[in-house]
N, C-alpha and C. Protein backbone atom coordinates (compact mmCIF):
# COMPACT_ATOMS: atom_id res chain seq x y z
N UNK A 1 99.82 102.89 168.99
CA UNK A 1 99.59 103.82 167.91
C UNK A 1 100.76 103.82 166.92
N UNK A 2 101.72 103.80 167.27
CA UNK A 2 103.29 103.73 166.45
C UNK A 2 103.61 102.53 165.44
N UNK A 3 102.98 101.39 165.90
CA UNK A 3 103.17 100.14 165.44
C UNK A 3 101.63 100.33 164.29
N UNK A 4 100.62 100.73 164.72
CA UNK A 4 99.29 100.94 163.70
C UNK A 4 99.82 101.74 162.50
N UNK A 5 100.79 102.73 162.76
CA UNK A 5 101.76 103.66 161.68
C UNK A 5 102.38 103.40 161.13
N UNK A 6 103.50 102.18 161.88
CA UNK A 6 104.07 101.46 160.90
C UNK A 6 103.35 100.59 159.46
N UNK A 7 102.95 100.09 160.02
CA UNK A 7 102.07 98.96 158.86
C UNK A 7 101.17 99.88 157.98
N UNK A 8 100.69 100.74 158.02
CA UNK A 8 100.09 101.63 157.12
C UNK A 8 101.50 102.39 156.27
N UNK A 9 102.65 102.57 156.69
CA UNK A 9 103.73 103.29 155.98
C UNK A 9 104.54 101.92 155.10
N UNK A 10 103.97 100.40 155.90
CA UNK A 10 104.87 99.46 155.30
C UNK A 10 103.98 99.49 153.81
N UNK A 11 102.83 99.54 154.09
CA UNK A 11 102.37 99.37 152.46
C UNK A 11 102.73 100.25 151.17
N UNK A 12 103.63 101.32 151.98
CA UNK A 12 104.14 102.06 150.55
C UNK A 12 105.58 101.74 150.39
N UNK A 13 105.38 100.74 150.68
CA UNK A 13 107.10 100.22 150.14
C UNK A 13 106.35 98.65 150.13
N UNK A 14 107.02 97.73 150.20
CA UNK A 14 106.83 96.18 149.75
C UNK A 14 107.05 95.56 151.49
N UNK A 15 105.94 95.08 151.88
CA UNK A 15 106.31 94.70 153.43
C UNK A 15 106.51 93.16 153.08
N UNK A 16 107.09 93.35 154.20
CA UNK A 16 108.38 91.70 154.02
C UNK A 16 107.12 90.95 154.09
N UNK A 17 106.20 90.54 154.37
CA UNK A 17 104.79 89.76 154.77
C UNK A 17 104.32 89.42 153.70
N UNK A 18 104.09 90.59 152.88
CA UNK A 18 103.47 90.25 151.68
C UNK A 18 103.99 89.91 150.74
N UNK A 19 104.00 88.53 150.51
CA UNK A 19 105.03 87.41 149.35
C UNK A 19 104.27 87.76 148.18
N UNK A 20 103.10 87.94 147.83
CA UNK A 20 102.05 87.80 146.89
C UNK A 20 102.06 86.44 146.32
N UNK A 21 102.07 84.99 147.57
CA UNK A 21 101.72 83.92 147.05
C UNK A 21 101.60 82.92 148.45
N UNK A 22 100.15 82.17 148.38
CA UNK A 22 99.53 81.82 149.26
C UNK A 22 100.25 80.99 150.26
N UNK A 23 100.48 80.48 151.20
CA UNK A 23 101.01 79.20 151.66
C UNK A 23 100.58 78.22 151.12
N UNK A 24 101.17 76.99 151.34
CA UNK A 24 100.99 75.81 151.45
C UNK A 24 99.66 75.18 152.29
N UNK A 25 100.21 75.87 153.58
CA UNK A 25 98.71 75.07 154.35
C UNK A 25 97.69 75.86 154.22
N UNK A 26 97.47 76.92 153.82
CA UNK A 26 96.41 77.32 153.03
C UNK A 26 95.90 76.72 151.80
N UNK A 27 96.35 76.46 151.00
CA UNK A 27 96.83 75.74 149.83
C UNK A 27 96.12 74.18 149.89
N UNK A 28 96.63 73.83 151.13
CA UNK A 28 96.26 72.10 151.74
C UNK A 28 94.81 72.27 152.19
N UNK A 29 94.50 73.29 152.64
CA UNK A 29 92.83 73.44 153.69
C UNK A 29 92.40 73.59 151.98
N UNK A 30 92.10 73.83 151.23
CA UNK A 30 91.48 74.40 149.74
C UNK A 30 91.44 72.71 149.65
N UNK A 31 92.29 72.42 149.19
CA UNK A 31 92.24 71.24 148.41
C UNK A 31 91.85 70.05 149.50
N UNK A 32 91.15 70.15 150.59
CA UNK A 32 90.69 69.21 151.30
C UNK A 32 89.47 69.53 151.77
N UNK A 33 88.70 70.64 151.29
CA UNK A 33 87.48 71.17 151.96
C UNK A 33 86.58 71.70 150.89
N UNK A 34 85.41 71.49 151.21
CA UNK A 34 84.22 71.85 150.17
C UNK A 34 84.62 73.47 150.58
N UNK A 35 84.19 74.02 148.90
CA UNK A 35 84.23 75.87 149.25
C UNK A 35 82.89 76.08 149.85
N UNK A 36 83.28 77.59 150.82
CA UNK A 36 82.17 77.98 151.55
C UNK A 36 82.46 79.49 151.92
N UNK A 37 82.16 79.64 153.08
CA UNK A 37 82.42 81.41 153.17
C UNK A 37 83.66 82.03 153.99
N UNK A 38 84.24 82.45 153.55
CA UNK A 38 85.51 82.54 154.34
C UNK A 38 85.78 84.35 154.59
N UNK A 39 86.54 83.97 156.05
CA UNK A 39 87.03 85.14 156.10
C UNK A 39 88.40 85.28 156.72
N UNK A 40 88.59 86.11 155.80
CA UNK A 40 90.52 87.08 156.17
C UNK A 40 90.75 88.43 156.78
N UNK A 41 90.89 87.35 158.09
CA UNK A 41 91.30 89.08 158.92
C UNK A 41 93.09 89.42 158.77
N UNK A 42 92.97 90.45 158.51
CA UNK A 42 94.55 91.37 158.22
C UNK A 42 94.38 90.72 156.72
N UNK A 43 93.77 90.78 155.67
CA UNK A 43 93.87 90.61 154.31
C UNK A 43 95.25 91.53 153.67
N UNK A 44 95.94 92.30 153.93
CA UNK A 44 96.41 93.08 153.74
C UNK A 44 96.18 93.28 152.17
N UNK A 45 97.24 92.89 151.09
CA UNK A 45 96.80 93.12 149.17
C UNK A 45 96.09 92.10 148.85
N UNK A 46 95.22 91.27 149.60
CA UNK A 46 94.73 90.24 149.21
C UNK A 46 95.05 88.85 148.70
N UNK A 47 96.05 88.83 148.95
CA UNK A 47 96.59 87.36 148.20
C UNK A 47 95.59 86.08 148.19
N UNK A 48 95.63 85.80 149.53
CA UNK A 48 94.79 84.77 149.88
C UNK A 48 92.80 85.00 149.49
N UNK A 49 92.85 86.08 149.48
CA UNK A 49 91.26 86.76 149.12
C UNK A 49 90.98 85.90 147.85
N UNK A 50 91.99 86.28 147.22
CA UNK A 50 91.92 85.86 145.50
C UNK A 50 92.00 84.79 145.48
N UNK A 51 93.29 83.66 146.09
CA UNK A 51 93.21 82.11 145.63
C UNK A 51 92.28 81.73 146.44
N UNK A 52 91.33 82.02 147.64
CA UNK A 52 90.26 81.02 148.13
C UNK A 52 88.92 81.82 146.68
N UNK A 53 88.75 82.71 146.52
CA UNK A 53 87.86 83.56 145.66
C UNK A 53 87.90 82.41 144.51
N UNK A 54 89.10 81.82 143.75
CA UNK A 54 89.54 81.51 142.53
C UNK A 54 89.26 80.00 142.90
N UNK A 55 89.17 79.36 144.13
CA UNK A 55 88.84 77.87 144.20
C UNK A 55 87.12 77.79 144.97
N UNK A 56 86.32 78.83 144.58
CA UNK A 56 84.93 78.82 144.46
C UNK A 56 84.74 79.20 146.45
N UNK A 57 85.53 80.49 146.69
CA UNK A 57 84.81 80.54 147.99
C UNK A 57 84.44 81.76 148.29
N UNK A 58 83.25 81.84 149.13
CA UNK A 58 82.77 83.35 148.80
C UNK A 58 83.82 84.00 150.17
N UNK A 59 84.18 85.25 149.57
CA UNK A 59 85.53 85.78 150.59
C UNK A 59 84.99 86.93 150.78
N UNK A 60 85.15 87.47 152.07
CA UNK A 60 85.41 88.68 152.86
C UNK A 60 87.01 88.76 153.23
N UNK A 61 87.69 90.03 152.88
CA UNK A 61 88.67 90.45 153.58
C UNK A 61 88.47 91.71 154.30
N UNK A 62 88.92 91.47 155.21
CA UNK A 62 89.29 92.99 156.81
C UNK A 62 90.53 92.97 156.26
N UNK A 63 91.07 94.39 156.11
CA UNK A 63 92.15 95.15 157.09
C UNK A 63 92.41 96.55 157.32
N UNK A 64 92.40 96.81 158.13
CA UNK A 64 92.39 98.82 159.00
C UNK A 64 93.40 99.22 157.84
N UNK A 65 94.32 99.00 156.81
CA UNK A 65 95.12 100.02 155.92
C UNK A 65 94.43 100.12 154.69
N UNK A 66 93.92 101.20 154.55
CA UNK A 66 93.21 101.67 153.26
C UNK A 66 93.67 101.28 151.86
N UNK A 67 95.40 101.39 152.09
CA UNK A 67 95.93 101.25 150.90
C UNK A 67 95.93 99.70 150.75
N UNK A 68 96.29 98.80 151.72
CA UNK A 68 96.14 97.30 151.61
C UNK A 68 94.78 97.57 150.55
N UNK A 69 93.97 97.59 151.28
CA UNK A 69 92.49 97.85 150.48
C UNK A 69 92.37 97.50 149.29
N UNK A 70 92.90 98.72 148.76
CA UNK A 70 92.70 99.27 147.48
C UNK A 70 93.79 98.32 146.45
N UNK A 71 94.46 97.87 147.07
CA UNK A 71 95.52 97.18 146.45
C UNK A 71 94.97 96.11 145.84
N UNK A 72 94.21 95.33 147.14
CA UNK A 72 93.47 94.30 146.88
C UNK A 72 92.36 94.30 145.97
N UNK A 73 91.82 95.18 146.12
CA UNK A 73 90.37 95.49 145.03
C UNK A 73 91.18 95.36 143.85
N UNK A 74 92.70 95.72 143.55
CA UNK A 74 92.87 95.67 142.48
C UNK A 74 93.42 94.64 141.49
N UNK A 75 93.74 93.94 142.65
CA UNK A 75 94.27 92.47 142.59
C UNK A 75 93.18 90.96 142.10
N UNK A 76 92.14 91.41 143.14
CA UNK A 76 90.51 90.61 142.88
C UNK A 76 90.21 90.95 141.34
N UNK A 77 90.39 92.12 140.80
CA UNK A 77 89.51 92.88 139.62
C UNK A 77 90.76 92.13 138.20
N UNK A 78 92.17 92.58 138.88
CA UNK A 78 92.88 91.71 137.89
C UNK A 78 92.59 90.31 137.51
N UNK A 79 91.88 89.48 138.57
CA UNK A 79 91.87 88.04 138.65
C UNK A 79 90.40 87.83 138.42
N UNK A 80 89.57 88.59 137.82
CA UNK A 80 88.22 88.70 137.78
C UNK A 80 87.59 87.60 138.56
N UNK A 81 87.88 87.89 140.44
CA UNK A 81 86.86 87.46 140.77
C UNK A 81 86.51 88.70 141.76
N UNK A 82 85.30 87.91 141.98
CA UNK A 82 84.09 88.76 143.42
C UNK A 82 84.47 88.97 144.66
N UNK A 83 84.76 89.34 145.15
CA UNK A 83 85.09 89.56 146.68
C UNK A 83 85.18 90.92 147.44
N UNK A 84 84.46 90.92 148.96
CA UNK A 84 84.10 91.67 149.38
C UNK A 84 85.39 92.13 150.66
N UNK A 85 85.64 93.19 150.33
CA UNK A 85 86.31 93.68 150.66
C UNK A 85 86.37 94.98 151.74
N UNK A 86 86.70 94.91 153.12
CA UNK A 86 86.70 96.27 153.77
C UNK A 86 87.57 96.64 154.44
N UNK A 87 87.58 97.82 154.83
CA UNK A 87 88.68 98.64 155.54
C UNK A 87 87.98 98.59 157.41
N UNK A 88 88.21 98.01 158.30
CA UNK A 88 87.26 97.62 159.27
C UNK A 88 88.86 97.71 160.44
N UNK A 89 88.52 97.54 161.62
CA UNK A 89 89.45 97.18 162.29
C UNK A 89 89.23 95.79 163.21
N UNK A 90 90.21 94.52 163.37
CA UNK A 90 89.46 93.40 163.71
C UNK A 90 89.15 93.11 165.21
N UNK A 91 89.16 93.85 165.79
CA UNK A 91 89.05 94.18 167.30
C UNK A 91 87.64 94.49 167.30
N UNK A 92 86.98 95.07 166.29
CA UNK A 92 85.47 95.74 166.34
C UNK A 92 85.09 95.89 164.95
N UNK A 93 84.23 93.80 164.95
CA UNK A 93 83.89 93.80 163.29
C UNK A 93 82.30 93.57 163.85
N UNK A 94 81.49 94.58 164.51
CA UNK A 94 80.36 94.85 164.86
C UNK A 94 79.24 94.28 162.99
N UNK A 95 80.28 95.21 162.15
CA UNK A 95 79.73 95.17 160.70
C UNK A 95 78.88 94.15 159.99
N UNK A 96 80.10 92.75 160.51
CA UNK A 96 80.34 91.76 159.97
C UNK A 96 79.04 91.07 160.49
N UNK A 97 78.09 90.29 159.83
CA UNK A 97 77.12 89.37 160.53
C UNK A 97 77.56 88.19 159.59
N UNK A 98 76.52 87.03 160.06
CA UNK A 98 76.41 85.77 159.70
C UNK A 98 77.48 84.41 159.70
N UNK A 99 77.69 83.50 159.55
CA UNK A 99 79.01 82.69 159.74
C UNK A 99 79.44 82.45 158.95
N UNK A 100 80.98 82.13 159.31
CA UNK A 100 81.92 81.66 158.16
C UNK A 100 83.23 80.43 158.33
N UNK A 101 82.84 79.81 156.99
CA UNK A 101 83.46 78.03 157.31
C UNK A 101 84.73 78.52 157.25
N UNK A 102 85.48 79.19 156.93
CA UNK A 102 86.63 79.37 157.16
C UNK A 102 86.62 81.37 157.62
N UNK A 103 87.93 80.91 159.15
CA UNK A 103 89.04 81.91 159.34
C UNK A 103 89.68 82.30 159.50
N UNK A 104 90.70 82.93 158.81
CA UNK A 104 91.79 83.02 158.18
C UNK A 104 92.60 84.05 158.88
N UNK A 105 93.85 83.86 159.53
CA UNK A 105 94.56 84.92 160.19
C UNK A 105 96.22 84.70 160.02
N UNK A 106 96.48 84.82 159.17
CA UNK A 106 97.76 84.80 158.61
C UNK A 106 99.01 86.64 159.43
N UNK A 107 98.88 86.61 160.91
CA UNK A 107 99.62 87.65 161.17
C UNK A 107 99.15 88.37 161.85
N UNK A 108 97.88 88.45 161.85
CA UNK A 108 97.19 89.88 162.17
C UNK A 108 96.69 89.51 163.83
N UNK A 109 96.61 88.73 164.35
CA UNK A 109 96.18 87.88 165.87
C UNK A 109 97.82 88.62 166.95
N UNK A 110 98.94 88.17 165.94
CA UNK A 110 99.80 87.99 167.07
C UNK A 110 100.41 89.73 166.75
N UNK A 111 99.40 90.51 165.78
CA UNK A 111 100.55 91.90 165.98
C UNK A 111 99.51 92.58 166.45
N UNK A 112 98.24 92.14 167.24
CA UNK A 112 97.12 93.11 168.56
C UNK A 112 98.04 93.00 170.07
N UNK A 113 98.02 94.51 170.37
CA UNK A 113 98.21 94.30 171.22
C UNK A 113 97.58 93.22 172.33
N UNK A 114 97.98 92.88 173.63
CA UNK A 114 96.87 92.10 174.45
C UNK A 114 95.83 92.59 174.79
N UNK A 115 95.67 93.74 175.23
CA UNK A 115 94.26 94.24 175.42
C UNK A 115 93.16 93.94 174.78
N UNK A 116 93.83 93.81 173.51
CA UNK A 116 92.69 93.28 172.30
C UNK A 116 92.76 92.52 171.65
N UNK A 117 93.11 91.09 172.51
CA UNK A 117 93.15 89.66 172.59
C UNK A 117 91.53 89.39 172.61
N UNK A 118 91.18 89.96 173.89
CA UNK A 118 89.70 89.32 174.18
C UNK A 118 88.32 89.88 173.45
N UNK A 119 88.62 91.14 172.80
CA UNK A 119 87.90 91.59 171.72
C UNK A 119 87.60 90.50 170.47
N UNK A 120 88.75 90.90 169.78
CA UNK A 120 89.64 89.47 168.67
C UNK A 120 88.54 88.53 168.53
N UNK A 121 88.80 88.04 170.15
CA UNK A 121 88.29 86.17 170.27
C UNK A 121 87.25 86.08 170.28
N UNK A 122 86.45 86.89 170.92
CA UNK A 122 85.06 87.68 171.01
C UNK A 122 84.03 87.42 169.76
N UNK A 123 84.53 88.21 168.64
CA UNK A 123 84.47 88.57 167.15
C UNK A 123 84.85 87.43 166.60
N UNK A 124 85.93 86.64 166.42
CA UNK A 124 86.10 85.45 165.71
C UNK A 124 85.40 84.05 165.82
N UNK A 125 85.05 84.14 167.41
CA UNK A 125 84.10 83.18 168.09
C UNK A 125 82.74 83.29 167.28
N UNK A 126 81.81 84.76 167.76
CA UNK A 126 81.01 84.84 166.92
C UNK A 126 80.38 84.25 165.59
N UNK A 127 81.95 84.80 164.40
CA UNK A 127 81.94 84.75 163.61
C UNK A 127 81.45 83.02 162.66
N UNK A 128 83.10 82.37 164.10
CA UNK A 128 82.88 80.92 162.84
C UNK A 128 81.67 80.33 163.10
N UNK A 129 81.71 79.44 162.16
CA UNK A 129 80.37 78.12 161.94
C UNK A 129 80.88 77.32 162.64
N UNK A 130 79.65 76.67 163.25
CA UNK A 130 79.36 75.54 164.40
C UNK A 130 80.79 74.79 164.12
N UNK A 131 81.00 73.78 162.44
CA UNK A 131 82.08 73.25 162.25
C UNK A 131 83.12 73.87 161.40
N UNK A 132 82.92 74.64 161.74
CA UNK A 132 83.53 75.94 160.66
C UNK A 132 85.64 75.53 161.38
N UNK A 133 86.43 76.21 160.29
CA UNK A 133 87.58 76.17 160.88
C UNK A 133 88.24 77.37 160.85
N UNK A 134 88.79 77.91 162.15
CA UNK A 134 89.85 79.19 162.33
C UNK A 134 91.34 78.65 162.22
N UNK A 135 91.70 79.07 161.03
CA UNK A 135 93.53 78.70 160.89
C UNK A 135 93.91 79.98 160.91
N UNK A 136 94.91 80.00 161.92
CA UNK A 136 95.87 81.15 162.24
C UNK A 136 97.46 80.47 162.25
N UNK A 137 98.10 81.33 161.72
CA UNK A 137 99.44 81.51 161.93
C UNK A 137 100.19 82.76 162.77
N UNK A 138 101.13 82.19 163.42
CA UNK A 138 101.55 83.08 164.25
C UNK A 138 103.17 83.16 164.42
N UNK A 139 103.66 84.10 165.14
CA UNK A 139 104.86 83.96 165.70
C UNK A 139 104.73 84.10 167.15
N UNK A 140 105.83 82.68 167.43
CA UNK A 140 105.81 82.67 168.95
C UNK A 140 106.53 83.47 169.42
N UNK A 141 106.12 84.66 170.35
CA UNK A 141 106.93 85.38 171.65
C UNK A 141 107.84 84.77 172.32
N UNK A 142 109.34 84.78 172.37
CA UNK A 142 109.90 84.46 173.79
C UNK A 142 110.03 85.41 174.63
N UNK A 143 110.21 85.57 175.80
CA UNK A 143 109.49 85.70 177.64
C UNK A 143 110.88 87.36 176.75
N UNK A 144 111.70 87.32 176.66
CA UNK A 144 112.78 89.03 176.14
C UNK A 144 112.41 89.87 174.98
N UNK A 145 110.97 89.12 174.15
CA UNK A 145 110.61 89.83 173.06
C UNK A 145 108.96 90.47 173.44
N UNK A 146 109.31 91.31 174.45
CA UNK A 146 107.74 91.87 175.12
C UNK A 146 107.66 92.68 173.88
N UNK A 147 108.22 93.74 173.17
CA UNK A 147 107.61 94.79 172.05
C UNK A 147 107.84 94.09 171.07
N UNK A 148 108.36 92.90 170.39
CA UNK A 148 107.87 92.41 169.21
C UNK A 148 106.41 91.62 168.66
N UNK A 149 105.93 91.63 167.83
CA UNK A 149 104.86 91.23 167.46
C UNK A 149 104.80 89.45 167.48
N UNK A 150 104.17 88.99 168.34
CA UNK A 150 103.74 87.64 168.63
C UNK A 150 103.18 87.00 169.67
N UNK A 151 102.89 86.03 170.26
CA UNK A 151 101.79 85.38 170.92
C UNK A 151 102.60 84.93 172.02
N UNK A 152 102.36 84.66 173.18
CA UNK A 152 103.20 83.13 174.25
C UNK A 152 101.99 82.55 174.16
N UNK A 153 103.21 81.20 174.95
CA UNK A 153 102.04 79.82 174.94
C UNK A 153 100.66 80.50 175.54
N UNK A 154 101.05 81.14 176.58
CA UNK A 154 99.90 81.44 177.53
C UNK A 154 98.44 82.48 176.14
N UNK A 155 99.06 82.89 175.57
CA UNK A 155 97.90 83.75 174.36
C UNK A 155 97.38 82.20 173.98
N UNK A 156 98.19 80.99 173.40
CA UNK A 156 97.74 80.10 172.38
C UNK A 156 96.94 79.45 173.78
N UNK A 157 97.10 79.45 174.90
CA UNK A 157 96.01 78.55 176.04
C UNK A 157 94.64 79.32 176.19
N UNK A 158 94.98 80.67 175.97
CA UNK A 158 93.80 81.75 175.74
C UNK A 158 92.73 81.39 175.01
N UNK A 159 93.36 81.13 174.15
CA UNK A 159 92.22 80.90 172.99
C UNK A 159 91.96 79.28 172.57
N UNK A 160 92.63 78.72 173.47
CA UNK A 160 91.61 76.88 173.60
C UNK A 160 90.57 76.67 174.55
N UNK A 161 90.27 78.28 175.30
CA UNK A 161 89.17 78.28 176.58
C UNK A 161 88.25 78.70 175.63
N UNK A 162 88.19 78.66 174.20
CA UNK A 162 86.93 79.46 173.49
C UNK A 162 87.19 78.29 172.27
N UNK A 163 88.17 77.60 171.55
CA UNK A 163 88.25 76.34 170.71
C UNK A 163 88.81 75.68 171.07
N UNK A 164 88.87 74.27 170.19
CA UNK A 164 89.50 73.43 170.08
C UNK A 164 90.63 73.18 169.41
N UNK A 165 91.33 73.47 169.89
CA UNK A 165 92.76 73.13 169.39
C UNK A 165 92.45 71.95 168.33
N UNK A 166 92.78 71.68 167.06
CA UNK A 166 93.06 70.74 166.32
C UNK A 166 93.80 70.08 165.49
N UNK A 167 95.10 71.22 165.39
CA UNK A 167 96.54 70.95 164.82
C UNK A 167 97.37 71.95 164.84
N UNK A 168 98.28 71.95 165.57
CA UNK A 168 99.63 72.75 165.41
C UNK A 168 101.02 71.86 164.85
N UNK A 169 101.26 72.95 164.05
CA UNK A 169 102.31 72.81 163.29
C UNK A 169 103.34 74.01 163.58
N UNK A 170 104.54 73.49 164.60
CA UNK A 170 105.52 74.89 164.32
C UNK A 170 107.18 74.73 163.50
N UNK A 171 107.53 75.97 163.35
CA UNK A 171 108.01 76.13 162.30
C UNK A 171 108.53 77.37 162.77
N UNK A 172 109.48 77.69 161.96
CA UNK A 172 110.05 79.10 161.99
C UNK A 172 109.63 80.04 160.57
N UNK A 173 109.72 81.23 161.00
CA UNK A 173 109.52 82.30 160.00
C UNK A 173 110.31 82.42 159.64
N UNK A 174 110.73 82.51 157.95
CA UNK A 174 112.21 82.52 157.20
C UNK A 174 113.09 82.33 158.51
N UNK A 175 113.08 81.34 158.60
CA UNK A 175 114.50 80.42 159.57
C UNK A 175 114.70 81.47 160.61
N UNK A 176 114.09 82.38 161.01
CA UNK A 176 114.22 83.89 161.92
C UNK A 176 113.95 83.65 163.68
N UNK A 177 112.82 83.18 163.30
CA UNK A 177 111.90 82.98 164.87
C UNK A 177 111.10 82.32 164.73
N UNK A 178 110.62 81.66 165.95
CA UNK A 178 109.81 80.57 165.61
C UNK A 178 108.53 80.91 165.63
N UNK A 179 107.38 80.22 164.62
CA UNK A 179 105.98 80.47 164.28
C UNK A 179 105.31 79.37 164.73
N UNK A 180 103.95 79.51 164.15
CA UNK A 180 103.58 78.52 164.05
C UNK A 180 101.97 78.36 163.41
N UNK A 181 101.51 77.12 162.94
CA UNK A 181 100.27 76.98 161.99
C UNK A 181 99.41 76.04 163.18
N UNK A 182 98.39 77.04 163.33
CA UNK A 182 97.34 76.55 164.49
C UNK A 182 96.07 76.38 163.67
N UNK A 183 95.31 74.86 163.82
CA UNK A 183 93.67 74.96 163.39
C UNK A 183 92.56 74.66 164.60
N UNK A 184 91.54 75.59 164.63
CA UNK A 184 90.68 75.52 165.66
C UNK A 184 89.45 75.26 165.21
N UNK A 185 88.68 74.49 165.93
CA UNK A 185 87.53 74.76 165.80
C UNK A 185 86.42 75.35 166.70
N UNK A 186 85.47 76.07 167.14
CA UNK A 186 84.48 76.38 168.06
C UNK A 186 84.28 75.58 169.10
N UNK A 187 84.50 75.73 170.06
CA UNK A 187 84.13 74.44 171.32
C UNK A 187 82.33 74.20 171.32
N UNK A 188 81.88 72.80 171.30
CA UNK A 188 80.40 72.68 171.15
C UNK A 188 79.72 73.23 172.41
């Protein structure tokens, strides 16, 4: 509950997360893939909403902070495009129907608690298309950082019993701790 408080109080100040400019390997999946329907869980102000929106893809963003929300609606409306936007929590996107070629998790995977790991996977499984692709980024947990926000190997083996692993790329977060850029696809 404390950590759900935080991130709703980070949006009234400037949270270190939100650069307001897309990655690269986001950036690289656009420019190598026909547009299609995508979705962003933890959208927070939308950044990414807008540049997949702006390279012809129809976008849904999730995220549980209202004000993210609203930020974003205002961000899409500045950039006159379309995109659908909700305040949902991604543990229980009951809401959400139909599939989507891209999904997008830039943060929001490795700051659920575990309990609601298998919810998550549940819902994202669902979600993608047969060849659809789930790109997540994460930060890796080491075995002394139990209350910081991130994954162990054992979370990233979690979730190759439900995809296919198809490229990791790790890396550190501003030179801080180490991350990393995971692409999955649906196991057939």
């Amino acid at each position: 509950m404390l950590r759900r408080l935080w991130f709703i109080l980070e949006y009234y100040k400037n949270p270190v997360w939100d650069t307001g400019t897309s990655p690269p390997e986001l950036l690289s999946f656009i420019a190598t893939h026909n547009p299609g329907r995508a979705l962003d869980l933890g959208c927070g102000t939308g950044t990414n909403v807008v540049t997949l929106a702006k390279s012809g893809w129809q976008v849904t963003g999730i995220d549980y902070v209202s004000r993210a929300i609203r930020i974003a609606q205002k961000k899409a409306q500045k950039n006159s495009v379309k995109v659908e936007l909700l305040q949902e929590d991604v543990t229980h996107l009951d809401s959400i129907s139909g599939k989507f070629d891209l999904i997008l998790d830039m943060g929001c995977f490795h700051s659920l608690m575990p309990k609601d790991h298998s919810n998550y996977i549940a819902a994202v499984h669902r979600l993608l298309a047969k060849n659809g692709t789930y790109l997540l980024y994460v930060f890796i947990k080491g075995q002394l950082e139990a209350q910081r926000p991130g994954v162990t190997e054992e979370d990233i083996i979690k979730l190759t019993y439900v995809f296919k692993l198809m490229s990791r790329a790790d890396g550190t977060e501003r030179d801080i701790r180490p991350s990393a850029w995971l692409s999955f696809q649906n196991k057939q």
